[in-house]
Protein backbone atom coordinates (compact mmCIF):
# COMPACT_ATOMS: atom_id res chain seq x y z
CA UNK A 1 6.98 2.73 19.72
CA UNK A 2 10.99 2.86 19.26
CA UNK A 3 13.44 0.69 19.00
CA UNK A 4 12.24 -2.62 21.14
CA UNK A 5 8.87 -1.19 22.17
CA UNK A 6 7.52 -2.96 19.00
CA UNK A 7 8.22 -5.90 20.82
CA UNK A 8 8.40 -4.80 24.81
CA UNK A 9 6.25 -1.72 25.15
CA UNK A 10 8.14 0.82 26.79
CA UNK A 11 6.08 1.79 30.65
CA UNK A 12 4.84 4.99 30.55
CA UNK A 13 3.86 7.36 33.36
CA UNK A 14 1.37 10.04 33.66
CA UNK A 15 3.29 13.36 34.83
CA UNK A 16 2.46 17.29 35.04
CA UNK A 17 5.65 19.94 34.60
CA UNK A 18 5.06 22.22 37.22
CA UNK A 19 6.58 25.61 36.62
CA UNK A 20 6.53 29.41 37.66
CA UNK A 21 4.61 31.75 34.94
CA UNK A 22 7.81 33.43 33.98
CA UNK A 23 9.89 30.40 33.41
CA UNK A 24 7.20 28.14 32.11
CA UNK A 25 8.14 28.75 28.21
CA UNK A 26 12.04 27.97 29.03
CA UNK A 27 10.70 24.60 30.61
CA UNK A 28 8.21 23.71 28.02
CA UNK A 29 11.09 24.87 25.40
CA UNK A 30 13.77 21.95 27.31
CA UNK A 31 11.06 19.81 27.19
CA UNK A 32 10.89 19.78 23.23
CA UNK A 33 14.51 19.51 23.15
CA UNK A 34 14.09 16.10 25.06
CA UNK A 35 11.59 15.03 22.90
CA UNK A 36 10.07 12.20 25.38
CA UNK A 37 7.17 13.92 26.74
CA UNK A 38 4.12 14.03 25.36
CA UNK A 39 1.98 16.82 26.74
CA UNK A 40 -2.11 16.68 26.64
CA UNK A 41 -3.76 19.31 24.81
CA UNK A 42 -6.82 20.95 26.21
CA UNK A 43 -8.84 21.13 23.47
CA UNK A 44 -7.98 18.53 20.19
CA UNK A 45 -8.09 21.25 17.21
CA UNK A 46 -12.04 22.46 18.13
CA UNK A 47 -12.85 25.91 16.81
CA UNK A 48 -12.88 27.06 20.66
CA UNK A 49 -8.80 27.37 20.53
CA UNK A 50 -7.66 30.91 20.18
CA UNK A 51 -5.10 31.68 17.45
CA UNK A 52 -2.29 33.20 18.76
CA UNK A 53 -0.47 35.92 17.59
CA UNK A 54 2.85 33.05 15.93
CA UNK A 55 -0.35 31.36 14.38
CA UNK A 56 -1.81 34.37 12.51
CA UNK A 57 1.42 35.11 11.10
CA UNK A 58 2.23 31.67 9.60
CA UNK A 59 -1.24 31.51 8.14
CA UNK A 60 -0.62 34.92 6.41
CA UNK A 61 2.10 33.15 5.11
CA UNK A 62 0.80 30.73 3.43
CA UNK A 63 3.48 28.02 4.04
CA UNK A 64 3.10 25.07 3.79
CA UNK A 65 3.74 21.94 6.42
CA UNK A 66 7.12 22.06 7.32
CA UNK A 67 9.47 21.31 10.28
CA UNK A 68 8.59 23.13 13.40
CA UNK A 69 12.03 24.74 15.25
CA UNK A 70 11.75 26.24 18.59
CA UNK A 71 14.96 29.31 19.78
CA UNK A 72 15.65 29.71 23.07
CA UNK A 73 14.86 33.06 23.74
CA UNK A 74 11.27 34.82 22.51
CA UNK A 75 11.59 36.15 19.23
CA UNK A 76 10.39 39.35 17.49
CA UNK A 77 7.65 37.65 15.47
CA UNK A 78 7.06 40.72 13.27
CA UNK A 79 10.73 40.32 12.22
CA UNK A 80 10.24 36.51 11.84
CA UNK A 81 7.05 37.35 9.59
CA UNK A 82 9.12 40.01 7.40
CA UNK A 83 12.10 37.37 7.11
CA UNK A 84 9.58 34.52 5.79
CA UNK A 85 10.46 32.17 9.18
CA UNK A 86 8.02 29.65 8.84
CA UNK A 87 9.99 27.30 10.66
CA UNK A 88 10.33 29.44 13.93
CA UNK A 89 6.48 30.74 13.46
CA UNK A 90 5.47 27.09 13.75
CA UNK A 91 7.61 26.47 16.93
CA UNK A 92 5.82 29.41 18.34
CA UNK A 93 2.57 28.30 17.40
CA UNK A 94 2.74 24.92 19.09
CA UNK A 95 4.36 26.35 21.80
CA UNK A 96 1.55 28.79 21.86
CA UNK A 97 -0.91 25.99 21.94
CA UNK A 98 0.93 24.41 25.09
CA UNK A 99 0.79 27.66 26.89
CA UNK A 100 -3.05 28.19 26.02
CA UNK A 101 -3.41 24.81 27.81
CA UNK A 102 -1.48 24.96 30.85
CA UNK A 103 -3.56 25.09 34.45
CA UNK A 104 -2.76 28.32 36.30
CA UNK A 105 -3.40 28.50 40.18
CA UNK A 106 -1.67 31.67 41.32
CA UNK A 107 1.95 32.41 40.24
CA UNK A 108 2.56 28.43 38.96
CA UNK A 109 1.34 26.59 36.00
CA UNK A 110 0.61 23.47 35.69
CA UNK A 111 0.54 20.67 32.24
CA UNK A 112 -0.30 16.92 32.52
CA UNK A 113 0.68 14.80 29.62
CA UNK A 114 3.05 11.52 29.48
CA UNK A 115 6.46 10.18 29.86
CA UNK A 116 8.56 6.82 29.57
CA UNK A 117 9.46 5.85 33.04
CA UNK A 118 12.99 5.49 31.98
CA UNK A 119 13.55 9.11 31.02
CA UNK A 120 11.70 11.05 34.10
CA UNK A 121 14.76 11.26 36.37
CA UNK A 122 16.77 12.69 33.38
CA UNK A 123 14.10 14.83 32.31
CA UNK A 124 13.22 16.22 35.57
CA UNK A 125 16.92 17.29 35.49
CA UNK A 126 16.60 19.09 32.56
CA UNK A 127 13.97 20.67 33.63
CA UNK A 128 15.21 21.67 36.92
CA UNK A 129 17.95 24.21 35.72
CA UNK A 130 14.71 26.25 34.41
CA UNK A 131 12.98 26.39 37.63
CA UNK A 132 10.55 23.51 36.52
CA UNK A 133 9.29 20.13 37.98
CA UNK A 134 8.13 16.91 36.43
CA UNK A 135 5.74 15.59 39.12
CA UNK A 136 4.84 12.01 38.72
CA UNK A 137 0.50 11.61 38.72
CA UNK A 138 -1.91 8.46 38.94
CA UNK A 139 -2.91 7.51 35.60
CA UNK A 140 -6.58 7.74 35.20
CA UNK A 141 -8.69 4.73 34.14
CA UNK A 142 -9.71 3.94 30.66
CA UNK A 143 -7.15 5.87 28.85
CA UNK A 144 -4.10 4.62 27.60
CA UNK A 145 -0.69 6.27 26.93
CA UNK A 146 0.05 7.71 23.49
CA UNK A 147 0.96 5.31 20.69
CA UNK A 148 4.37 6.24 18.49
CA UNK A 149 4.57 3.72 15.83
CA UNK A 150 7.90 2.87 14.25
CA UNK A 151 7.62 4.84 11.42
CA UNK A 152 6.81 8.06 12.72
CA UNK A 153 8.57 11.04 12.14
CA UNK A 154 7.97 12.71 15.46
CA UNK A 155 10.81 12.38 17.86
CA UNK A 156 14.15 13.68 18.77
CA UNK A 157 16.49 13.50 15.28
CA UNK A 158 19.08 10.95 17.40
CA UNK A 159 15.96 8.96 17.79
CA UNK A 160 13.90 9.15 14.75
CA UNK A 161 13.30 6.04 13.18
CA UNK A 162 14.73 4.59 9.45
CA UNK A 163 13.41 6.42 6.18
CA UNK A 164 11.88 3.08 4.88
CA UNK A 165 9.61 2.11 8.03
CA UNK A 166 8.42 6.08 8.02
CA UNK A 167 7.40 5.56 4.72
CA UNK A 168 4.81 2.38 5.81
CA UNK A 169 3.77 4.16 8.74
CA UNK A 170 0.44 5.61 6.19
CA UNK A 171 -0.71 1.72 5.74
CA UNK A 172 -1.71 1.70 9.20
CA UNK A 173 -2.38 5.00 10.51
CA UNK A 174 -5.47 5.04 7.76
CA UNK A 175 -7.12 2.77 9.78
CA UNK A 176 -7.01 3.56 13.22
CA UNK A 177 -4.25 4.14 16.18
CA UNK A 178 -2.83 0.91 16.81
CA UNK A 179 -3.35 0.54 20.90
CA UNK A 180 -0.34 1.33 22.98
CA UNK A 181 -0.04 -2.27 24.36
CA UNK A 182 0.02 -3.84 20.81
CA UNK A 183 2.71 -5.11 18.45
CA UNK A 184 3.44 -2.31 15.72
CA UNK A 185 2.73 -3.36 12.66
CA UNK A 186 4.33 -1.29 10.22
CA UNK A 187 6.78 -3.51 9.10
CA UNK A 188 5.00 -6.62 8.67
CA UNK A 189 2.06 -4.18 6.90
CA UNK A 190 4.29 -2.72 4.81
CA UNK A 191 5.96 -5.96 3.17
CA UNK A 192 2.83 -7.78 2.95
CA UNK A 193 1.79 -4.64 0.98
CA UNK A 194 4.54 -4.73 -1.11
CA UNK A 195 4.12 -8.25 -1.23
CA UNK A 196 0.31 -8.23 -2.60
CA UNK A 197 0.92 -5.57 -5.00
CA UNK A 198 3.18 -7.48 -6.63
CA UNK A 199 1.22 -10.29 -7.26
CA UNK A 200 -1.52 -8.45 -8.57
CA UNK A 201 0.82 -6.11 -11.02
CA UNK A 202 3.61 -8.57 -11.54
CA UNK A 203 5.17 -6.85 -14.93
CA UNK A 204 8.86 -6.21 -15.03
CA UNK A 205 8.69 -3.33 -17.56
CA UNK A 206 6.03 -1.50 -15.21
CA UNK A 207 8.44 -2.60 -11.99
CA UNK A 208 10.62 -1.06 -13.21
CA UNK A 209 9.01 2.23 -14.29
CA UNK A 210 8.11 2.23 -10.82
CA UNK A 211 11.84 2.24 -9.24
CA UNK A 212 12.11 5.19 -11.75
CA UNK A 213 9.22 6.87 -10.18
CA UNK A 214 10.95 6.26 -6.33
CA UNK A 215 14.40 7.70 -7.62
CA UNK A 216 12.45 10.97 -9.18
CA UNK A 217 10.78 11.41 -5.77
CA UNK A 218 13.86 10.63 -3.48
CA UNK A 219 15.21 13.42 -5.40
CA UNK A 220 12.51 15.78 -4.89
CA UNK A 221 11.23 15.77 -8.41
CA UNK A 222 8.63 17.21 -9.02
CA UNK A 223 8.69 19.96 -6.72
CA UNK A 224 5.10 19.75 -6.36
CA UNK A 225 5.54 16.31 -4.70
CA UNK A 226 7.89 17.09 -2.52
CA UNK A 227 5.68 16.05 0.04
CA UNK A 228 5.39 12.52 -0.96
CA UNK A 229 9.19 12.06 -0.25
CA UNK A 230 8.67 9.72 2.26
CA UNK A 231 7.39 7.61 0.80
CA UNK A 232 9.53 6.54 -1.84
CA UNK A 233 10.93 3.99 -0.36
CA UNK A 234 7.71 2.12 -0.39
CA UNK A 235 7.08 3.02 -4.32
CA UNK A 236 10.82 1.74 -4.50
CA UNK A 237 9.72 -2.06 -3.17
CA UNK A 238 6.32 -2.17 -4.51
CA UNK A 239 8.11 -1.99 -7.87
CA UNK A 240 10.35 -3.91 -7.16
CA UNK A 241 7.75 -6.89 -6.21
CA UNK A 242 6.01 -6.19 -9.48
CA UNK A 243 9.46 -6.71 -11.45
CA UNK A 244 10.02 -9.82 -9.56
CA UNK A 245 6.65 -10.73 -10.01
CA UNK A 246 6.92 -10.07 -13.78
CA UNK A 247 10.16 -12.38 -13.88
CA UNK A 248 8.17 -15.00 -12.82
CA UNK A 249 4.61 -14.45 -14.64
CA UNK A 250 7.32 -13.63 -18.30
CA UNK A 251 5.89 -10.54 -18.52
CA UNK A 252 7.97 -7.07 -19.69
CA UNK A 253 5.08 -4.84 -20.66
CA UNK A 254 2.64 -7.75 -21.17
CA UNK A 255 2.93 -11.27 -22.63
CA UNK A 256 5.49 -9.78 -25.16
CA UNK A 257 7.80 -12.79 -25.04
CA UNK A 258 10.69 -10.69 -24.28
CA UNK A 259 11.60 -12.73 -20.67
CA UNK A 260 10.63 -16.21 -20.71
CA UNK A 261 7.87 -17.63 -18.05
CA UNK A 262 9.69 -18.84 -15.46
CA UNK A 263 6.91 -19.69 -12.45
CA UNK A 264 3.71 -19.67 -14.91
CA UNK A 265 2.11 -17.11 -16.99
CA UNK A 266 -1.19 -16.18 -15.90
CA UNK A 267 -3.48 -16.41 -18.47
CA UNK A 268 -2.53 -20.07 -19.45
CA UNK A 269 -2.94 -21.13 -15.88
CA UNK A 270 -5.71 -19.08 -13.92
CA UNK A 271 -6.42 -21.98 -11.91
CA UNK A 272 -2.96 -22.46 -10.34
CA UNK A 273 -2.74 -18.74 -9.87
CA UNK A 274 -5.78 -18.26 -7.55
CA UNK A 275 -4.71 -21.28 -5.72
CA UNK A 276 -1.37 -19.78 -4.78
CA UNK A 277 -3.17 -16.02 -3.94
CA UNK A 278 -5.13 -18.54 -1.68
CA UNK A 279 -2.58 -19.70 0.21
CA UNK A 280 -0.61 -17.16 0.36
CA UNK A 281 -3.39 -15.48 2.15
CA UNK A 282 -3.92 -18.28 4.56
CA UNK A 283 -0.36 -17.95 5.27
CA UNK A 284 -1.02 -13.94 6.03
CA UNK A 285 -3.96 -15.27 8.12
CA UNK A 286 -2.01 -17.18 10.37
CA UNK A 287 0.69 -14.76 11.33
CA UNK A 288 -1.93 -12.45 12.21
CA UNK A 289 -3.52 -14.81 14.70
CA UNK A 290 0.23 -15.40 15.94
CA UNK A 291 0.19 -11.56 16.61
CA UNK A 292 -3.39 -11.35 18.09
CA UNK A 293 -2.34 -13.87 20.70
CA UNK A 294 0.28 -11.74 21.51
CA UNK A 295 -1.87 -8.39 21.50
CA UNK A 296 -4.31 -10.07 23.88
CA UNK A 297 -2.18 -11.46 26.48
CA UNK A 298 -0.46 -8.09 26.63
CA UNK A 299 -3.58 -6.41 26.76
CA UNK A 300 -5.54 -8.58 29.13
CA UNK A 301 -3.29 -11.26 30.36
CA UNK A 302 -3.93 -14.93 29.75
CA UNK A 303 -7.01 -15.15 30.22
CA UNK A 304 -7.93 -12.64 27.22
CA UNK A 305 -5.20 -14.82 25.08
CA UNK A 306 -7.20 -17.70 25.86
CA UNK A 307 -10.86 -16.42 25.07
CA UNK A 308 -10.70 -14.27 22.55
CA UNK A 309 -11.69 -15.09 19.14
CA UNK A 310 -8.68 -13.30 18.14
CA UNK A 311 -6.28 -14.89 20.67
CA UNK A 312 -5.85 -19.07 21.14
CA UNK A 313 -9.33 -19.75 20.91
CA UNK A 314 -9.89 -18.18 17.56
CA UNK A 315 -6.68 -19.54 15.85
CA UNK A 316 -7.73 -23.24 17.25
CA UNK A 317 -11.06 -22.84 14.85
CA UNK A 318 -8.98 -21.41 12.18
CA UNK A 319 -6.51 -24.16 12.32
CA UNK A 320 -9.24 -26.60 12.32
CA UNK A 321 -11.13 -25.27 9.38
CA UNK A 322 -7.72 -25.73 7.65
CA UNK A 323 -7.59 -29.21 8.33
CA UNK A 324 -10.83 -29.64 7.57
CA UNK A 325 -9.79 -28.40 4.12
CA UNK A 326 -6.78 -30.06 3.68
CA UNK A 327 -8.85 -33.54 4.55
CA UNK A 328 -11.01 -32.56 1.77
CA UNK A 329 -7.61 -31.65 -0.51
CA UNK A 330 -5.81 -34.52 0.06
CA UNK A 331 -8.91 -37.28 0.66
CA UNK A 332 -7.42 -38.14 4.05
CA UNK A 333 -10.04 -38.91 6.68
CA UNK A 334 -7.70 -38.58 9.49
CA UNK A 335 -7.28 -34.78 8.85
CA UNK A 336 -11.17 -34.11 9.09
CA UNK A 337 -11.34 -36.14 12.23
CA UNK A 338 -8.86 -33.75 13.68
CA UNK A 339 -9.93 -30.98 12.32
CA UNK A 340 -13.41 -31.40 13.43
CA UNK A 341 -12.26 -31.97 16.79
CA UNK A 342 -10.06 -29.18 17.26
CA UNK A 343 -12.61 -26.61 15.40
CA UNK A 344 -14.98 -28.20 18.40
CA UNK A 345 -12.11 -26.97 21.88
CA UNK A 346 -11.81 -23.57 19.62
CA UNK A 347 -15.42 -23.02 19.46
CA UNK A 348 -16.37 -23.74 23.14
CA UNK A 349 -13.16 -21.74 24.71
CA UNK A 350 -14.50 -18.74 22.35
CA UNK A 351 -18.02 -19.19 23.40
CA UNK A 352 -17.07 -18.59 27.15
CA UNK A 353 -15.17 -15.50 26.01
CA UNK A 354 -18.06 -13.87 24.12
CA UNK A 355 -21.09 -15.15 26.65
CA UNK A 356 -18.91 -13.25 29.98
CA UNK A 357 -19.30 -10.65 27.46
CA UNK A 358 -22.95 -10.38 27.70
CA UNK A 359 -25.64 -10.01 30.10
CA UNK A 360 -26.31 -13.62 30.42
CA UNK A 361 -29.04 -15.51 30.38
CA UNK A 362 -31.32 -16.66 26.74
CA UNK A 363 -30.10 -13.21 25.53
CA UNK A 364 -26.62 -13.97 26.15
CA UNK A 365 -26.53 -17.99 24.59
CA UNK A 366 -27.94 -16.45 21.51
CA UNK A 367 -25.70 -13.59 21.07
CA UNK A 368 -22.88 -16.04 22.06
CA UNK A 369 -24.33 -18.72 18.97
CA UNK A 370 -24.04 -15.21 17.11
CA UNK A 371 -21.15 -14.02 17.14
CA UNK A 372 -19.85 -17.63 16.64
CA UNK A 373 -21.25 -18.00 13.46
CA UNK A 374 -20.18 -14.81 12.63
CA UNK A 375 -16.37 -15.84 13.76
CA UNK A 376 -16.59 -19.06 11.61
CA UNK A 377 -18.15 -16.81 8.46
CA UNK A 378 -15.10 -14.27 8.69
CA UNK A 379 -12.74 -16.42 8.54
CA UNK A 380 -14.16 -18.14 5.27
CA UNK A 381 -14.59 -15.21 3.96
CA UNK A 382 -11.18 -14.02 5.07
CA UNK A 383 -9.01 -16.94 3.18
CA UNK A 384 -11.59 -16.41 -0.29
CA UNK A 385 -11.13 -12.99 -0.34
CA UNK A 386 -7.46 -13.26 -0.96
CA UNK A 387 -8.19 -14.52 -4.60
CA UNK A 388 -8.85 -11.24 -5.56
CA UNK A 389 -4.95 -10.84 -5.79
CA UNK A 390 -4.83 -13.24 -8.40
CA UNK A 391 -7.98 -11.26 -10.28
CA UNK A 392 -6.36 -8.60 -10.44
CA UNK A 393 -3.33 -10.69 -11.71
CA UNK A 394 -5.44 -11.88 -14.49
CA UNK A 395 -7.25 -8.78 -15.17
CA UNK A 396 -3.72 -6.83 -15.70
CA UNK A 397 -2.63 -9.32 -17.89
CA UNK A 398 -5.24 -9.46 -19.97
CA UNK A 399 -5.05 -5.61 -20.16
CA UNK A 400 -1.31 -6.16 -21.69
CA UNK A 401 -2.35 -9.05 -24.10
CA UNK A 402 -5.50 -6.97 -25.34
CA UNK A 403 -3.25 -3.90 -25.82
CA UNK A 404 -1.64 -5.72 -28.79
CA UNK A 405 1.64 -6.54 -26.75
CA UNK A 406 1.64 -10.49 -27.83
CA UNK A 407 4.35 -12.82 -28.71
CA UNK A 408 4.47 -12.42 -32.02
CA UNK A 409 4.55 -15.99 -34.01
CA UNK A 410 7.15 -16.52 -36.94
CA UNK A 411 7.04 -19.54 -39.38
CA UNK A 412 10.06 -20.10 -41.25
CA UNK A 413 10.71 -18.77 -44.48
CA UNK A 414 7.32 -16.50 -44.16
CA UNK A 415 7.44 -12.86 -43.96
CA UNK A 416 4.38 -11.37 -41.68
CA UNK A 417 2.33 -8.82 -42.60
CA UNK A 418 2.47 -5.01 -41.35
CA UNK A 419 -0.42 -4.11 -39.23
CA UNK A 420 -1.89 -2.52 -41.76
CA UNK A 421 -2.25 -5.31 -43.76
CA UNK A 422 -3.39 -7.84 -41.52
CA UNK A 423 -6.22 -4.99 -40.77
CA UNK A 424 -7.24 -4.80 -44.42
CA UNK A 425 -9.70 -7.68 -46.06
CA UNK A 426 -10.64 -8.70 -49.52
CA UNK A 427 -13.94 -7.10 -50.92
CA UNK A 428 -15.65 -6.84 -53.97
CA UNK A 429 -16.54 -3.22 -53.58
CA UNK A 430 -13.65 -0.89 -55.23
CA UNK A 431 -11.31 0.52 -52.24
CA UNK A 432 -11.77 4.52 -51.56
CA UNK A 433 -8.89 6.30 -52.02
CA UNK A 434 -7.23 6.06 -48.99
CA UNK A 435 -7.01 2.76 -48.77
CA UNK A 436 -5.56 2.94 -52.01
CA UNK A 437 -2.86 4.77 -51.31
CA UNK A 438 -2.22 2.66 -48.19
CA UNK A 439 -2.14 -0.28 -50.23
CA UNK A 440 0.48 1.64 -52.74
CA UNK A 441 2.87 1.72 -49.33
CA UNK A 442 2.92 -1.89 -49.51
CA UNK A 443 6.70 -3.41 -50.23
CA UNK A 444 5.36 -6.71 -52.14
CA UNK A 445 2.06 -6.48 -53.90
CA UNK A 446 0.51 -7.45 -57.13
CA UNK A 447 -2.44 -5.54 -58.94
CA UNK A 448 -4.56 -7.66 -60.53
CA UNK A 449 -8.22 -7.96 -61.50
CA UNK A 450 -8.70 -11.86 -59.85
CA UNK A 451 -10.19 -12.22 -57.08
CA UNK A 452 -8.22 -13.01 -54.14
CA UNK A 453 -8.48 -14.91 -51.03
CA UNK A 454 -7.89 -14.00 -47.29
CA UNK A 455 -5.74 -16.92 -46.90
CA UNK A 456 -3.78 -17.05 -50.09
CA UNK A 457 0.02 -16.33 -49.16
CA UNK A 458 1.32 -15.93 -52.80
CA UNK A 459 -0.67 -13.46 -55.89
CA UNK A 460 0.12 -13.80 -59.53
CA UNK A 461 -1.03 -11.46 -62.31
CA UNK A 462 -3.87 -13.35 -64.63
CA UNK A 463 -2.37 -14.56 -67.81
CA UNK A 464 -4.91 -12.87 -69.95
CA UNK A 465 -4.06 -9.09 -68.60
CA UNK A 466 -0.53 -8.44 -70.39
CA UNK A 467 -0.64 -4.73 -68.65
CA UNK A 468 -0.07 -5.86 -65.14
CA UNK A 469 2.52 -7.89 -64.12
CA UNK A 470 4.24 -8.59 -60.16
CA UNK A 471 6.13 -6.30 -58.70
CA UNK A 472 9.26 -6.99 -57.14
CA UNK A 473 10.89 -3.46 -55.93
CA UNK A 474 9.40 -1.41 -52.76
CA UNK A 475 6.13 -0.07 -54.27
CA UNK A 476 4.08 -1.54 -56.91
CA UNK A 477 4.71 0.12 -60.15
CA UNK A 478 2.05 -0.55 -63.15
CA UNK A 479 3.12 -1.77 -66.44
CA UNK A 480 1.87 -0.50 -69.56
CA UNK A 481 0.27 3.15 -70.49
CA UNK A 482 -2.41 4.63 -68.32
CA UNK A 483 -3.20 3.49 -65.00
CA UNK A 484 -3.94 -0.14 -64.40
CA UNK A 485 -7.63 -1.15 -64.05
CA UNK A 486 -8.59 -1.22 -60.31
CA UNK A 487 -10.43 -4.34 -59.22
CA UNK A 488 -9.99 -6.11 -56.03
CA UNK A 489 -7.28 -5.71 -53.31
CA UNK A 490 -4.42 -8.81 -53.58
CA UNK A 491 -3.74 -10.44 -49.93
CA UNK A 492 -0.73 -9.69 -48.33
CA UNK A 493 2.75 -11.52 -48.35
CA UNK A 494 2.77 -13.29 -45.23
């Protein structure tokens, strides 16, 4: 889908190019430079095709995916193998593929496949200076034309869509072709991915290692990656969501108290947090029973729009359920009343839907009771599920606070402790000799044979030991000949 398709799909017509044998590679080869006809292959990759001879030679060469380029005239394809021309060995192989396809009946060959309505007359002259024909045919029932989503990179380069919807185009190509009659969804996919990443991995420090990532790919870095190129654009907004995100949670590489919390932080108010990854799916929810309606009535006319749990009849029991809730939120009756009631007209326009769906009869009713259930359920299920955003939230916040990244706490006047000595403890048992020498590294510390406290703040050397005596440069330095009498470890200055 180009350009307004996403919104109008363009009409499409089945066609076959009709040409003589000798001048059907010159028609199939002004075909690909019009880049608006889609031609059917016979077989979809099986292991029946045949290589041909442009195919053996690019897999000798061992290149990898990479644009296919078509020349005019047939090439020598032993000289294109010696030069290393994967580009024009490609070309050749999917021409090759066309050719292997084609319908002969005498002298003339023969390819169906599809074109926008639009573009035949122009095509059909393009064509013609070859000696070829584009032959308008019936379309056959139960198959639709060929779905080109926004972000694909197929397509003529004057008509190739933007870098940043190409790179969303993977979001919703791993789950299926989106049917031709549909809205595309790559863009509103692709920001409410961006969107839900950021609420799960809201931390400005990490958003922003992210945009770093997205400018080393946009510049090819490593080389190795080159193929994930595309998709930097996408790496680009999910970090920048997650910097945003971090903003507003306060967080730069965890709770560090760097940026202050500007929305809430997530650990001090969990509650709050789910309720928002809540709503925000509900919100999600409801545009995509906006677009549903729309799907349907292009797809079956009103009368789908109007039964289809996905169309009107399904967002009536959705919208009900939410006033339902919101009765329940607010403690106004009024709401459930009208809730109820309009759950009730969604329910029995989706139960006609599904039972003409069925064979009828006791069979049908409880299939129909069924699937309604089932409806109701999903949608439940639907708006809860969208509080795993704010899990994961919490979950990679606690990761930051648990990593040691914490606001650190001064009091006034009070020196903190190193690391090191907040680890250590007071024991009776003599210290090895590690942890004496650790304890030598200390900058104020007092040797003495008194025992000590965890939370004293403040040592002094017993008045009956006149060879030790409190330090007050870098390292503790004994008084007196020989080397003082260990006993236990003083507490740390705090």
């Amino acid at each position: 889908m180009l350009r307004a398709e996403s919104v109008v799909p363009v009409r499409m017509r089945r066609v076959a190019v009709v040409a003589p044998e000798p001048a059907l590679r010159e028609t199939l080869v002004r075909i690909a430079e019009a880049g608006c006809v889609e031609i059917d292959l016979a077989v979809d990759g099986g292991s029946s095709v045949r290589r041909g001879p442009a195919a053996s030679r690019l897999q000798r060469l061992r290149a990898g995916p990479g644009p296919a380029v078509l020349s005019a005239a047939p090439p020598d394809l032993d000289a294109l193998e010696r030069e290393g021309r994967a580009d024009l060995l490609a070309g050749e192989a999917q021409l090759e593929e066309r050719l292997g396809g084609a319908v002969r009946h005498g002298a003339v060959a023969a390819l169906a496949g599809w074109c926008p309505e639009a573009e035949m007359e122009a095509t059909a002259a393009r064509i013609a200076g070859a000696g070829g024909a584009l032959v308008p045919l019936p379309t056959p029932r139960g198959v639709d034309p060929p779905t080109l989503l926004t972000g694909a990179a197929e397509g003529p380069p004057d008509r190739r869509p933007r870098t940043v919807l190409r790179s969303f185009t993977p979001l919703v190509t791993t789950y299926g072709t989106v049917p031709y009659a549909d809205l595309d969804p790559t863009l509103p996919a692709g920001i409410a991915y961006v969107v839900m990443f950021g609420l799960m991995f809201g931390d400005a420090g990490h958003g922003l290692l992210l945009l770093a990532l997205a400018l080393v790919l946009r510049a090819g870095r490593p080389r190795r990656a080159a193929a994930l190129r595309p998709l930097w654009p996408f790496v680009a907004a999910a970090g920048l969501a997650s910097a945003l995100a971090g903003l507003a949670y306060g967080e730069f590489f965890g709770p560090t108290g760097v940026l202050p919390v500007l929305w809430l932080a997530p650990l001090d108010e969990p509650t709050r947090l789910l309720t928002a990854a809540v709503g925000l799916g509900a919100v999600l929810l409801a545009l995509a029973y906006g677009a549903g309606i729309v799907n349907r009535l292009r797809e079956g006319g009103p009368a789908a729009a109007l039964y289809a749990t996905s169309g009107v009849a399904g967002a009536a029991v959705y919208l009900g359920l939410a006033a339902l809730a919101g009765s329940v939120w607010l403690g106004q009756a009024v709401y459930g009343v009208v809730g109820a009631a309009v759950v009730a007209v969604g329910l029995a326009f989706a139960g006609v839907g599904v039972y003409a769906g069925t064979a009828g009869g006791a069979g049908g009713a409880v299939q129909t009771g069924v699937q309604l259930f089932d409806a109701v359920v999903r949608i439940g299920s639907n708006v809860v599920s969208f509080a795993r955003l704010a899990a994961f939230g919490l979950t990679h916040a606690a990761l930051g606070r648990s990593s040691g990244t914490v606001r650190p706490r001064w009091r006034a006047g009070v020196r903190r402790a190193s690391p090191w000595q907040r680890s250590s403890s007071c024991s009776a048992t003599p210290w090895p000799s590690r942890w004496r020498r650790w304890w030598r590294g200390c900058r104020r510390c007092v040797w003495s044979s008194t025992s000590c406290s965890p939370g004293s703040s403040r040592l002094r050397a017993a008045p009956s030991d006149p060879g030790v005596r409190p330090c007050s440069t870098s390292r503790a330095r004994p008084v007196g000949p020989g080397r003082p009498r260990l006993g236990r470890p003083p507490d740390a200055v705090r």
